[in-house]
PDB file of N, CA and C in Angstrom:
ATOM      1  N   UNK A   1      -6.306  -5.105   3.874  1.00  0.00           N
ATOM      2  CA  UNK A   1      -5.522  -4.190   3.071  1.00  0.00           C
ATOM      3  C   UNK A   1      -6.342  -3.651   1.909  1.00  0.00           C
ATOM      4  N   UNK A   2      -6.740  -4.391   1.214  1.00  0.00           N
ATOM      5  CA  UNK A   2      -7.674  -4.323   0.346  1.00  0.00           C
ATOM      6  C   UNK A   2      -9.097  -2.959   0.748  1.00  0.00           C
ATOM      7  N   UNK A   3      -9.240  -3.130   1.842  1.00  0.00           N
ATOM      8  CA  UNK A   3     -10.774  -2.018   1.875  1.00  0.00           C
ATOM      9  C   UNK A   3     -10.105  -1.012   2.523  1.00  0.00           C
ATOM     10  N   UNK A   4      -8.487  -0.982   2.776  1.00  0.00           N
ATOM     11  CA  UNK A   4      -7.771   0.532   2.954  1.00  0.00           C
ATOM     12  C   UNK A   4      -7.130   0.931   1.843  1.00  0.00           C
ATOM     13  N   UNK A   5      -7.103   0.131   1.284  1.00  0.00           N
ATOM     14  CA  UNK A   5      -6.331   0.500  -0.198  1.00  0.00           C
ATOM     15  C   UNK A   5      -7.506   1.002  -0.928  1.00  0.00           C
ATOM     16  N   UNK A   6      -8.652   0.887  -1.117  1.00  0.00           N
ATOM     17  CA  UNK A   6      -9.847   1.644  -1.204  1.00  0.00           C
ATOM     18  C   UNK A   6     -10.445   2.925  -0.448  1.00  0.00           C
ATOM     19  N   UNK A   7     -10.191   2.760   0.446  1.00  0.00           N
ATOM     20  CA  UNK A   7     -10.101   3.975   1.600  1.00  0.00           C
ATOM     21  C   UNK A   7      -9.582   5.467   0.567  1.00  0.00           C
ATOM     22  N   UNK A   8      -8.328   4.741   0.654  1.00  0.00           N
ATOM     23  CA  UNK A   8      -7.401   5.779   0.342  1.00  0.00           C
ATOM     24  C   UNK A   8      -7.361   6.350  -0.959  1.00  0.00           C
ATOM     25  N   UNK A   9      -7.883   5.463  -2.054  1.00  0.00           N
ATOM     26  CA  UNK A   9      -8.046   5.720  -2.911  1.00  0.00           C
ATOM     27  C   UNK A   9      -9.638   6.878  -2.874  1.00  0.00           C
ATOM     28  N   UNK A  10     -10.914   6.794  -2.027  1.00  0.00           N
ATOM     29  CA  UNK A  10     -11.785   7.472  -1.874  1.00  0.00           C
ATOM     30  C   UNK A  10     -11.324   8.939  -1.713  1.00  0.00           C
ATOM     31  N   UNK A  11     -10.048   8.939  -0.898  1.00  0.00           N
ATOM     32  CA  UNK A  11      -9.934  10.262   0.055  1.00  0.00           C
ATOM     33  C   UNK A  11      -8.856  10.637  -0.743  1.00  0.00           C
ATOM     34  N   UNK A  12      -8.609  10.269  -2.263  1.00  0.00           N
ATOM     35  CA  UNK A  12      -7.200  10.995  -2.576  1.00  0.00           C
ATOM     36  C   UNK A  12      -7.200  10.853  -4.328  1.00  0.00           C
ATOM     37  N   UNK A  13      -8.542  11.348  -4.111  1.00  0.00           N
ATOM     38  CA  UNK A  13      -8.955  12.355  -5.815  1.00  0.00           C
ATOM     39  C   UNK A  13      -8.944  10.836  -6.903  1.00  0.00           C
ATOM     40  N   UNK A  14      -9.343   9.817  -6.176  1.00  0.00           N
ATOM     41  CA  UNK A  14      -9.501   8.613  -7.214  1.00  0.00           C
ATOM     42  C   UNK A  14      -7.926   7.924  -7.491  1.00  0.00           C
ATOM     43  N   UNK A  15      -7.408   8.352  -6.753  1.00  0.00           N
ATOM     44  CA  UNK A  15      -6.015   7.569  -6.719  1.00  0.00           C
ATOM     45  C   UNK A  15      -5.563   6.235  -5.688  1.00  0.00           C
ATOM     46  N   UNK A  16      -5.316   5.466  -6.091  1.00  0.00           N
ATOM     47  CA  UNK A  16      -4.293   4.607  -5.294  1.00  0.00           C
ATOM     48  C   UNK A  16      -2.846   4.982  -4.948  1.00  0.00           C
ATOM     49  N   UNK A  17      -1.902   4.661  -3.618  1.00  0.00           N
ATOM     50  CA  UNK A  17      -1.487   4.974  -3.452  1.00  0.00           C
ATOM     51  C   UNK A  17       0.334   4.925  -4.148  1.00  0.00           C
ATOM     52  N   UNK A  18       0.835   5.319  -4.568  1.00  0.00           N
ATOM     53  CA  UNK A  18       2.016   5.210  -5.647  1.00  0.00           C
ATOM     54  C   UNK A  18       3.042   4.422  -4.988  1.00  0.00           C
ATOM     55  N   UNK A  19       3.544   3.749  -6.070  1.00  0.00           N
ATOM     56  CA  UNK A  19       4.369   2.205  -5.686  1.00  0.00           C
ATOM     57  C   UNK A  19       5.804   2.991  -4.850  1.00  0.00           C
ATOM     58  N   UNK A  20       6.404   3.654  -5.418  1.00  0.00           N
ATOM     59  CA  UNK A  20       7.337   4.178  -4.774  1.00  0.00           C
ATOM     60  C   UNK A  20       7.163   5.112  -3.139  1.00  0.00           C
ATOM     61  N   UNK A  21       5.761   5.308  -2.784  1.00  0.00           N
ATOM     62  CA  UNK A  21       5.066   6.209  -1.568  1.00  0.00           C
ATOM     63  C   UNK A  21       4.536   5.345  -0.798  1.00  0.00           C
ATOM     64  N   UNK A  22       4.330   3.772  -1.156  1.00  0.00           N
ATOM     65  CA  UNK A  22       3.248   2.640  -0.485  1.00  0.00           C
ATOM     66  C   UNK A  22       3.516   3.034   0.717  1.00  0.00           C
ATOM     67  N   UNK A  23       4.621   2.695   1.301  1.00  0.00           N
ATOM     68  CA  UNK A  23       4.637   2.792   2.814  1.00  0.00           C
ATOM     69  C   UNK A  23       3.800   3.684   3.627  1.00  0.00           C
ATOM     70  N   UNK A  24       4.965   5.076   2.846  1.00  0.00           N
ATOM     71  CA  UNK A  24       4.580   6.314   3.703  1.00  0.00           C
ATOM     72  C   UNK A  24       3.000   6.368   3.685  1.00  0.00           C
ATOM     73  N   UNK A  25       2.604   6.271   2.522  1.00  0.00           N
ATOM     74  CA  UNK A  25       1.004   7.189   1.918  1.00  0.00           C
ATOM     75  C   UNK A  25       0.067   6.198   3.075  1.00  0.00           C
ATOM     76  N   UNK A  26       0.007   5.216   3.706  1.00  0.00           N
ATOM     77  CA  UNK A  26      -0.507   3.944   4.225  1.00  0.00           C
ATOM     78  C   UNK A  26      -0.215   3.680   5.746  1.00  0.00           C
ATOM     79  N   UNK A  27       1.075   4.774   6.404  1.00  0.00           N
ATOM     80  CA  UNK A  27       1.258   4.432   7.631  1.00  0.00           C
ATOM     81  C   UNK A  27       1.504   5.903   7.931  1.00  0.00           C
ATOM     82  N   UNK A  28       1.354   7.139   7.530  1.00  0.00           N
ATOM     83  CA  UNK A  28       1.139   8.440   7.747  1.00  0.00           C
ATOM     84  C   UNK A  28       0.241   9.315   7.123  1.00  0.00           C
ATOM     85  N   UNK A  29       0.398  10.329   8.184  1.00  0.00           N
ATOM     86  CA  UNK A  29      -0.300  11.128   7.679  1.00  0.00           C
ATOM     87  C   UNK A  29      -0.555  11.684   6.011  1.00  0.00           C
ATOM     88  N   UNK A  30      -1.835  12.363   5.398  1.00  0.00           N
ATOM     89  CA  UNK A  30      -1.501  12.817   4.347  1.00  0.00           C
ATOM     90  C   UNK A  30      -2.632  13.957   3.468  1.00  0.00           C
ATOM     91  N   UNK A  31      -2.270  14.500   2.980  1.00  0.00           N
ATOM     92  CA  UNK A  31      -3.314  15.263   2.324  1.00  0.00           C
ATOM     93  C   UNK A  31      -3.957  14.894   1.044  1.00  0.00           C
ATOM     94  N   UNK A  32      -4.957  15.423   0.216  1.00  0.00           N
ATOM     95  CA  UNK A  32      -5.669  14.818  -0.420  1.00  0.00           C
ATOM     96  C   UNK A  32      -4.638  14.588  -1.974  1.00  0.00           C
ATOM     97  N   UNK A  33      -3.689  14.784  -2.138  1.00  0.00           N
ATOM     98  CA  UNK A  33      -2.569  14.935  -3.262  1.00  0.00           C
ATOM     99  C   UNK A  33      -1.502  13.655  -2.730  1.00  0.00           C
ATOM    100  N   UNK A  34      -1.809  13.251  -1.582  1.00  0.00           N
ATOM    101  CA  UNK A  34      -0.921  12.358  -1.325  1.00  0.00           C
ATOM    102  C   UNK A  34       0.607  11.943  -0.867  1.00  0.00           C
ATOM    103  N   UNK A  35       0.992  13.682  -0.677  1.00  0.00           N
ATOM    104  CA  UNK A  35       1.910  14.200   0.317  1.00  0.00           C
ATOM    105  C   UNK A  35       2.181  13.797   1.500  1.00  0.00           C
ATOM    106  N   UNK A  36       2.672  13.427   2.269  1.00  0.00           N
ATOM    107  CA  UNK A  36       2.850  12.761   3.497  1.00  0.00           C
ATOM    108  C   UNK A  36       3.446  13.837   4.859  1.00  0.00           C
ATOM    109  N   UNK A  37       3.301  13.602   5.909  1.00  0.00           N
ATOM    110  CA  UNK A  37       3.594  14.115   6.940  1.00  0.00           C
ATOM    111  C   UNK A  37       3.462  13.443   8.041  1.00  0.00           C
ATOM    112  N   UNK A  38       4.518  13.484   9.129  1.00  0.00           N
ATOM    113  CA  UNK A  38       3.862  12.760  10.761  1.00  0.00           C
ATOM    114  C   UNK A  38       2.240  12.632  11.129  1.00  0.00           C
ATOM    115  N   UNK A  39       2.148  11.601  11.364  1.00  0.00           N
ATOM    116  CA  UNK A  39       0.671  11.570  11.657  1.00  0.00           C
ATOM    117  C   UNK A  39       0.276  12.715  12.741  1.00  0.00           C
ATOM    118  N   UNK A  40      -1.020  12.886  12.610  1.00  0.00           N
ATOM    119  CA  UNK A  40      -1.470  14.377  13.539  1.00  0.00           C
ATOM    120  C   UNK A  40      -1.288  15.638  12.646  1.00  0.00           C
ATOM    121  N   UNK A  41      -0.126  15.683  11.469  1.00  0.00           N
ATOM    122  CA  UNK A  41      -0.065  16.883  10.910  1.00  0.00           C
ATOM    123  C   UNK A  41      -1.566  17.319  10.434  1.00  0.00           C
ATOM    124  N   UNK A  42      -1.664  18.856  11.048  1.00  0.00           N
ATOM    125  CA  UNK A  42      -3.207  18.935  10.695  1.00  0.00           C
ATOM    126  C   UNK A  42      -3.683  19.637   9.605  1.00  0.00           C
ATOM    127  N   UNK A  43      -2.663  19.424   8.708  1.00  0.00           N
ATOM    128  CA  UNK A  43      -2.405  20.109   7.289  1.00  0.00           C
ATOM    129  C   UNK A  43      -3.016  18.852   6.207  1.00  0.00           C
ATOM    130  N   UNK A  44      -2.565  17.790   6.897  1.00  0.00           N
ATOM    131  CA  UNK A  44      -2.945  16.319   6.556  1.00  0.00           C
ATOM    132  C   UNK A  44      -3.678  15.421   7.030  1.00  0.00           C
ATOM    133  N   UNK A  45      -5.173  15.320   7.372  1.00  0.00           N
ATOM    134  CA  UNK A  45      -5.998  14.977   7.734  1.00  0.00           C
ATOM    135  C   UNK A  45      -6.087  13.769   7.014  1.00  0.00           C
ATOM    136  N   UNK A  46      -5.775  12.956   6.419  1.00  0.00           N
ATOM    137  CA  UNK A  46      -6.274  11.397   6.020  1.00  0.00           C
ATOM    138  C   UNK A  46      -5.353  10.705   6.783  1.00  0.00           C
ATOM    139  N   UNK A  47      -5.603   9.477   6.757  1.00  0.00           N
ATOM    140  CA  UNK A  47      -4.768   8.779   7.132  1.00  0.00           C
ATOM    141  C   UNK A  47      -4.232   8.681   8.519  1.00  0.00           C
ATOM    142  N   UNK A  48      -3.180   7.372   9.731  1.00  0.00           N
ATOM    143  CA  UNK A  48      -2.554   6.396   8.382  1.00  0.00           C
ATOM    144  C   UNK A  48      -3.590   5.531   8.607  1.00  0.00           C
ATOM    145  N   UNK A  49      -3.710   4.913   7.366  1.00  0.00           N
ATOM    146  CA  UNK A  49      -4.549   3.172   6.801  1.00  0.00           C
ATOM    147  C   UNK A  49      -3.972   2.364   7.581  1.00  0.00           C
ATOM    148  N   UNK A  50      -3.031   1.878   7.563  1.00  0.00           N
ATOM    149  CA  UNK A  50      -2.267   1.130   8.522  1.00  0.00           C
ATOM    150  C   UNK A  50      -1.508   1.480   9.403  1.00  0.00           C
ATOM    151  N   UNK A  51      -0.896   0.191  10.371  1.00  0.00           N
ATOM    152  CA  UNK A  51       0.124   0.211  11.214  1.00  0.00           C
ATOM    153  C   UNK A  51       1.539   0.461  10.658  1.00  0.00           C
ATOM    154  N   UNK A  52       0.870  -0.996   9.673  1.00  0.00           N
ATOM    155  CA  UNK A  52       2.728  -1.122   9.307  1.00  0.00           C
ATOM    156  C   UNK A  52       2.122  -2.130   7.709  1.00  0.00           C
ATOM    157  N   UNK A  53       2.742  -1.606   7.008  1.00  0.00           N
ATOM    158  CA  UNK A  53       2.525  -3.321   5.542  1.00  0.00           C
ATOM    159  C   UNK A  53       2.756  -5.007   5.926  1.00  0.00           C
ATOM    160  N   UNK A  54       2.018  -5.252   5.790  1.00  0.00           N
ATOM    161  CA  UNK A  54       1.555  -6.628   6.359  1.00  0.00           C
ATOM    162  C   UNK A  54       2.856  -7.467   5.555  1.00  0.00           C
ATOM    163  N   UNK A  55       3.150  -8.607   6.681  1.00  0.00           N
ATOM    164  CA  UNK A  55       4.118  -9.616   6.287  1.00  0.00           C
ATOM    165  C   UNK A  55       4.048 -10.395   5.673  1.00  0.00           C
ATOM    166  N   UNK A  56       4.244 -10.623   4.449  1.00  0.00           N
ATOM    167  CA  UNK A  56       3.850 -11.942   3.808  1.00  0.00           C
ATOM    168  C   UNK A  56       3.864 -13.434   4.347  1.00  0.00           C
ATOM    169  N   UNK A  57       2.936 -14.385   4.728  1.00  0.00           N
ATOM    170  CA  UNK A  57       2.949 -15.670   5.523  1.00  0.00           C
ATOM    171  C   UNK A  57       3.769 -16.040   5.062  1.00  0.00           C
ATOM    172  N   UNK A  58       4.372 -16.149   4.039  1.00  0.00           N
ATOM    173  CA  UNK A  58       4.985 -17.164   3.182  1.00  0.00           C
ATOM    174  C   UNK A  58       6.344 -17.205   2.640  1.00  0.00           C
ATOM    175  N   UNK A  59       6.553 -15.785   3.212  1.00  0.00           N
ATOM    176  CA  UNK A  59       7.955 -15.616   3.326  1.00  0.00           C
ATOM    177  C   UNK A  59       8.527 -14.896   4.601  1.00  0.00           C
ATOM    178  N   UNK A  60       7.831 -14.090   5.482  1.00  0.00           N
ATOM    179  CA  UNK A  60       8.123 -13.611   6.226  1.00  0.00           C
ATOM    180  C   UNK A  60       8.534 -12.791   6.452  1.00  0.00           C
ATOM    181  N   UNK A  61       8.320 -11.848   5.150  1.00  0.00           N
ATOM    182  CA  UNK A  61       8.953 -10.137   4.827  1.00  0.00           C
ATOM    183  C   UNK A  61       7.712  -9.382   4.125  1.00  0.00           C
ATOM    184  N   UNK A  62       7.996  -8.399   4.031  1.00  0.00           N
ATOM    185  CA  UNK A  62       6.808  -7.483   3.577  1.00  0.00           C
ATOM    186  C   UNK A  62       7.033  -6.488   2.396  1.00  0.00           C
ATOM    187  N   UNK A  63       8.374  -6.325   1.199  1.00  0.00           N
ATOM    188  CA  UNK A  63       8.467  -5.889   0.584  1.00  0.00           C
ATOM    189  C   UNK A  63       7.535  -6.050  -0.510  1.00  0.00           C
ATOM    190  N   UNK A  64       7.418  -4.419  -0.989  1.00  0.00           N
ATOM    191  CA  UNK A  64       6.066  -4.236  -1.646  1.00  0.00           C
ATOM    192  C   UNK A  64       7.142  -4.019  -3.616  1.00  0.00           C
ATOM    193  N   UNK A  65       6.325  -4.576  -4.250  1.00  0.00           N
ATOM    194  CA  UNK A  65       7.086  -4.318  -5.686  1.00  0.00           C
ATOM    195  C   UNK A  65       5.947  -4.206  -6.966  1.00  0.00           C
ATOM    196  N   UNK A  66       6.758  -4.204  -8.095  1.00  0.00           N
ATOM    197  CA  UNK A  66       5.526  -4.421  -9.204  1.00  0.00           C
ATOM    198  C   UNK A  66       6.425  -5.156 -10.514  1.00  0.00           C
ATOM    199  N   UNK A  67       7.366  -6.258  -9.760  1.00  0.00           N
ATOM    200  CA  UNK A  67       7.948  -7.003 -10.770  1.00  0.00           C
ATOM    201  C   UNK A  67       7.375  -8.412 -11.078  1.00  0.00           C
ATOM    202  N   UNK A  68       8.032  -9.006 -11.643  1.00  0.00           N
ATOM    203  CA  UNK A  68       7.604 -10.632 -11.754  1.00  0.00           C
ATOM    204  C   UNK A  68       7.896 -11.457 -10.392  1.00  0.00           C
ATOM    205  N   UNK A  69       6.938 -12.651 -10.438  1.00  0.00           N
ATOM    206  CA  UNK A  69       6.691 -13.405  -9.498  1.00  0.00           C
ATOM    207  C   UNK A  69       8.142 -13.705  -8.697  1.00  0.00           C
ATOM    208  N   UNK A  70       8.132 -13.255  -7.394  1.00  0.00           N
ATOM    209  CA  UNK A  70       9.350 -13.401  -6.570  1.00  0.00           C
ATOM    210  C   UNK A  70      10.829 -12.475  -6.827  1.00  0.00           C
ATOM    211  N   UNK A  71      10.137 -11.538  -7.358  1.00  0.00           N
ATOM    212  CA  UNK A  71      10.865 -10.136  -7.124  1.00  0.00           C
ATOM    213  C   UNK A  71      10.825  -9.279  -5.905  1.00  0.00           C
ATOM    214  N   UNK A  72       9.648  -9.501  -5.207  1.00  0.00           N
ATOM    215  CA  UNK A  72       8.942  -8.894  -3.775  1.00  0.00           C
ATOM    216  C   UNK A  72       8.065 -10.309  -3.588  1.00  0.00           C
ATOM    217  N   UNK A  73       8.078  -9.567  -1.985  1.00  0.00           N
ATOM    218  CA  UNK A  73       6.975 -10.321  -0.901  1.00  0.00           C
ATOM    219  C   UNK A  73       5.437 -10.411  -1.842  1.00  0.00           C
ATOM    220  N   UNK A  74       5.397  -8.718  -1.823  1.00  0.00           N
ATOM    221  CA  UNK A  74       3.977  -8.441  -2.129  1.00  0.00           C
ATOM    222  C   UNK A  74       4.148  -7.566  -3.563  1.00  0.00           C
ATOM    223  N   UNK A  75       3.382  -8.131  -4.741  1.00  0.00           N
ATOM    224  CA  UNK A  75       2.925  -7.621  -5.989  1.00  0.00           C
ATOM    225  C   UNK A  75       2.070  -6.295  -6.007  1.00  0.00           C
ATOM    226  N   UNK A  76       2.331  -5.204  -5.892  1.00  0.00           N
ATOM    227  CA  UNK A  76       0.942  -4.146  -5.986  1.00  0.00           C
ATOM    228  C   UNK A  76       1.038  -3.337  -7.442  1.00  0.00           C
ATOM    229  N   UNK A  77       0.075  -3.090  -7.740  1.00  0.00           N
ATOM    230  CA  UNK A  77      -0.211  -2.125  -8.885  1.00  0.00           C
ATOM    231  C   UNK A  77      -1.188  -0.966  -9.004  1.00  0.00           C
ATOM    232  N   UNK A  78      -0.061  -0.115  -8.903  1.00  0.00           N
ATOM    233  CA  UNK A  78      -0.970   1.630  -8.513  1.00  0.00           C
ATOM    234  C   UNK A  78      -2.028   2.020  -9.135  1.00  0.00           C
ATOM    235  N   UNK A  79      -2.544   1.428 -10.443  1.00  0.00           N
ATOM    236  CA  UNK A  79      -3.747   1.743 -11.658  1.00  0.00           C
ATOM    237  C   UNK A  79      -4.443   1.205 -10.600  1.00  0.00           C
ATOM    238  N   UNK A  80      -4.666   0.071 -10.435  1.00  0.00           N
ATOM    239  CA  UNK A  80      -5.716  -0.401 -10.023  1.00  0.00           C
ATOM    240  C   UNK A  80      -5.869  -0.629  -8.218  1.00  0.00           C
ATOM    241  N   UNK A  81      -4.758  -0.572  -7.789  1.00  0.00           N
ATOM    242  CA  UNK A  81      -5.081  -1.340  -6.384  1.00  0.00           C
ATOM    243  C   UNK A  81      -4.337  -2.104  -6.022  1.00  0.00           C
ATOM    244  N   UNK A  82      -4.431  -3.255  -7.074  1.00  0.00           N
ATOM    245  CA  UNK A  82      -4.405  -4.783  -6.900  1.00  0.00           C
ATOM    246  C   UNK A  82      -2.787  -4.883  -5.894  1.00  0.00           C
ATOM    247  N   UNK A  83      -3.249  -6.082  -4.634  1.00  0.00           N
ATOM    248  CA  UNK A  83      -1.796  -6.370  -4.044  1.00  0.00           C
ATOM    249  C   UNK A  83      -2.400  -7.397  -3.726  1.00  0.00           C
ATOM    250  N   UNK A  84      -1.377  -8.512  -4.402  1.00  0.00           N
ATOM    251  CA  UNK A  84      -0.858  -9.932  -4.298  1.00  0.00           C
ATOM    252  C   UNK A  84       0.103 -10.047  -3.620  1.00  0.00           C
ATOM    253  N   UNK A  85       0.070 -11.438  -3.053  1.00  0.00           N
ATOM    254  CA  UNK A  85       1.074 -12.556  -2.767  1.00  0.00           C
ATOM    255  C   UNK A  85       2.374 -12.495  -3.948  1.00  0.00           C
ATOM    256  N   UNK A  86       3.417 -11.970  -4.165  1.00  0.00           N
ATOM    257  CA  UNK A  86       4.400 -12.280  -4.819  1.00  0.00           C
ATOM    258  C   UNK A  86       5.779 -13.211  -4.992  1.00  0.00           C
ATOM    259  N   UNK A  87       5.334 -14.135  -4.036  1.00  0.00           N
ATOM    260  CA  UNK A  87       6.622 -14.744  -4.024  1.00  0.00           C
ATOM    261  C   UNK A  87       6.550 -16.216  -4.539  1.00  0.00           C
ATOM    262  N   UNK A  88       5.327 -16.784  -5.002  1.00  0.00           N
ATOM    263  CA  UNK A  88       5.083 -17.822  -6.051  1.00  0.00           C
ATOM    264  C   UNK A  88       3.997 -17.835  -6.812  1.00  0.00           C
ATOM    265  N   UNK A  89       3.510 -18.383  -7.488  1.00  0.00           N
ATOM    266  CA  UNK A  89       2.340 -18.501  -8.574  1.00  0.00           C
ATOM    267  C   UNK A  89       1.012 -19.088  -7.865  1.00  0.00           C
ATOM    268  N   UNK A  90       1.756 -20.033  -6.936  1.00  0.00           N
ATOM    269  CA  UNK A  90       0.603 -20.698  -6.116  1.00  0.00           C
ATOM    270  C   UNK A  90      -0.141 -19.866  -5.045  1.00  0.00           C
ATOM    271  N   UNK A  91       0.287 -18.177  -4.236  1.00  0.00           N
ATOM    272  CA  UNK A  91       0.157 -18.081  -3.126  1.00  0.00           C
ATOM    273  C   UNK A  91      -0.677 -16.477  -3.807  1.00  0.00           C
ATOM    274  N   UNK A  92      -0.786 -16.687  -4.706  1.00  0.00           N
ATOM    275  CA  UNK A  92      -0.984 -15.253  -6.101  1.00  0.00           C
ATOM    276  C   UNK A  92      -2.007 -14.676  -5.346  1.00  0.00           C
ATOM    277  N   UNK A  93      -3.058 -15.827  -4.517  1.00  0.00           N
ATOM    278  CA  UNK A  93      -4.141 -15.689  -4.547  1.00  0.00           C
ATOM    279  C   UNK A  93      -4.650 -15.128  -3.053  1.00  0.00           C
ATOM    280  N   UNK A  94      -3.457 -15.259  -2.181  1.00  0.00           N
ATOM    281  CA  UNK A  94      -4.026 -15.056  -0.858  1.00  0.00           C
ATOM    282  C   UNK A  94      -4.062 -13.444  -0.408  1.00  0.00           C
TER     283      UNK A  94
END
């Protein structure tokens, strides 16, 4: 996730992809502004990074958030990138 979450950030003017867009921006198509469309749209040549947002081992769901520990599956933060393990203190790291 990590070296597509870089990916995408290369191909989209120094941006990571926005907490409220994670899905779409990551499993479709998109243009360099970060607009989304069915994959193949040929208006939107990047993308998708992924299949699908990865399941958290540890809980077994894949919701993506940017609250405190065990608010979401997965912790992400659009400044930087960063996506954690969110569903304890101990798993922060995987």
């Amino acid at each position: 996730m990590h070296a597509q979450l870089e990916r995408y950030r290369q191909e989209h003017q120094d941006s990571y992809p926005d907490l409220l867009d994670f899905d779409a921006q990551l499993t479709t198509s998109s243009d360099s502004s970060g607009a989304t469309a069915p994959i193949g749209t040929p208006e939107f040549p990047y993308g998708p990074y992924v299949q699908r947002i990865p399941t958290n081992p540890f809980t077994g769901v894949n919701d993506v958030g940017d609250g405190p520990v065990g608010s979401s599956d997965w912790y992400y933060d659009e400044s930087s990138g960063e996506l954690l393990a969110n569903d304890s203190l101990a798993n922060q790291d995987y």
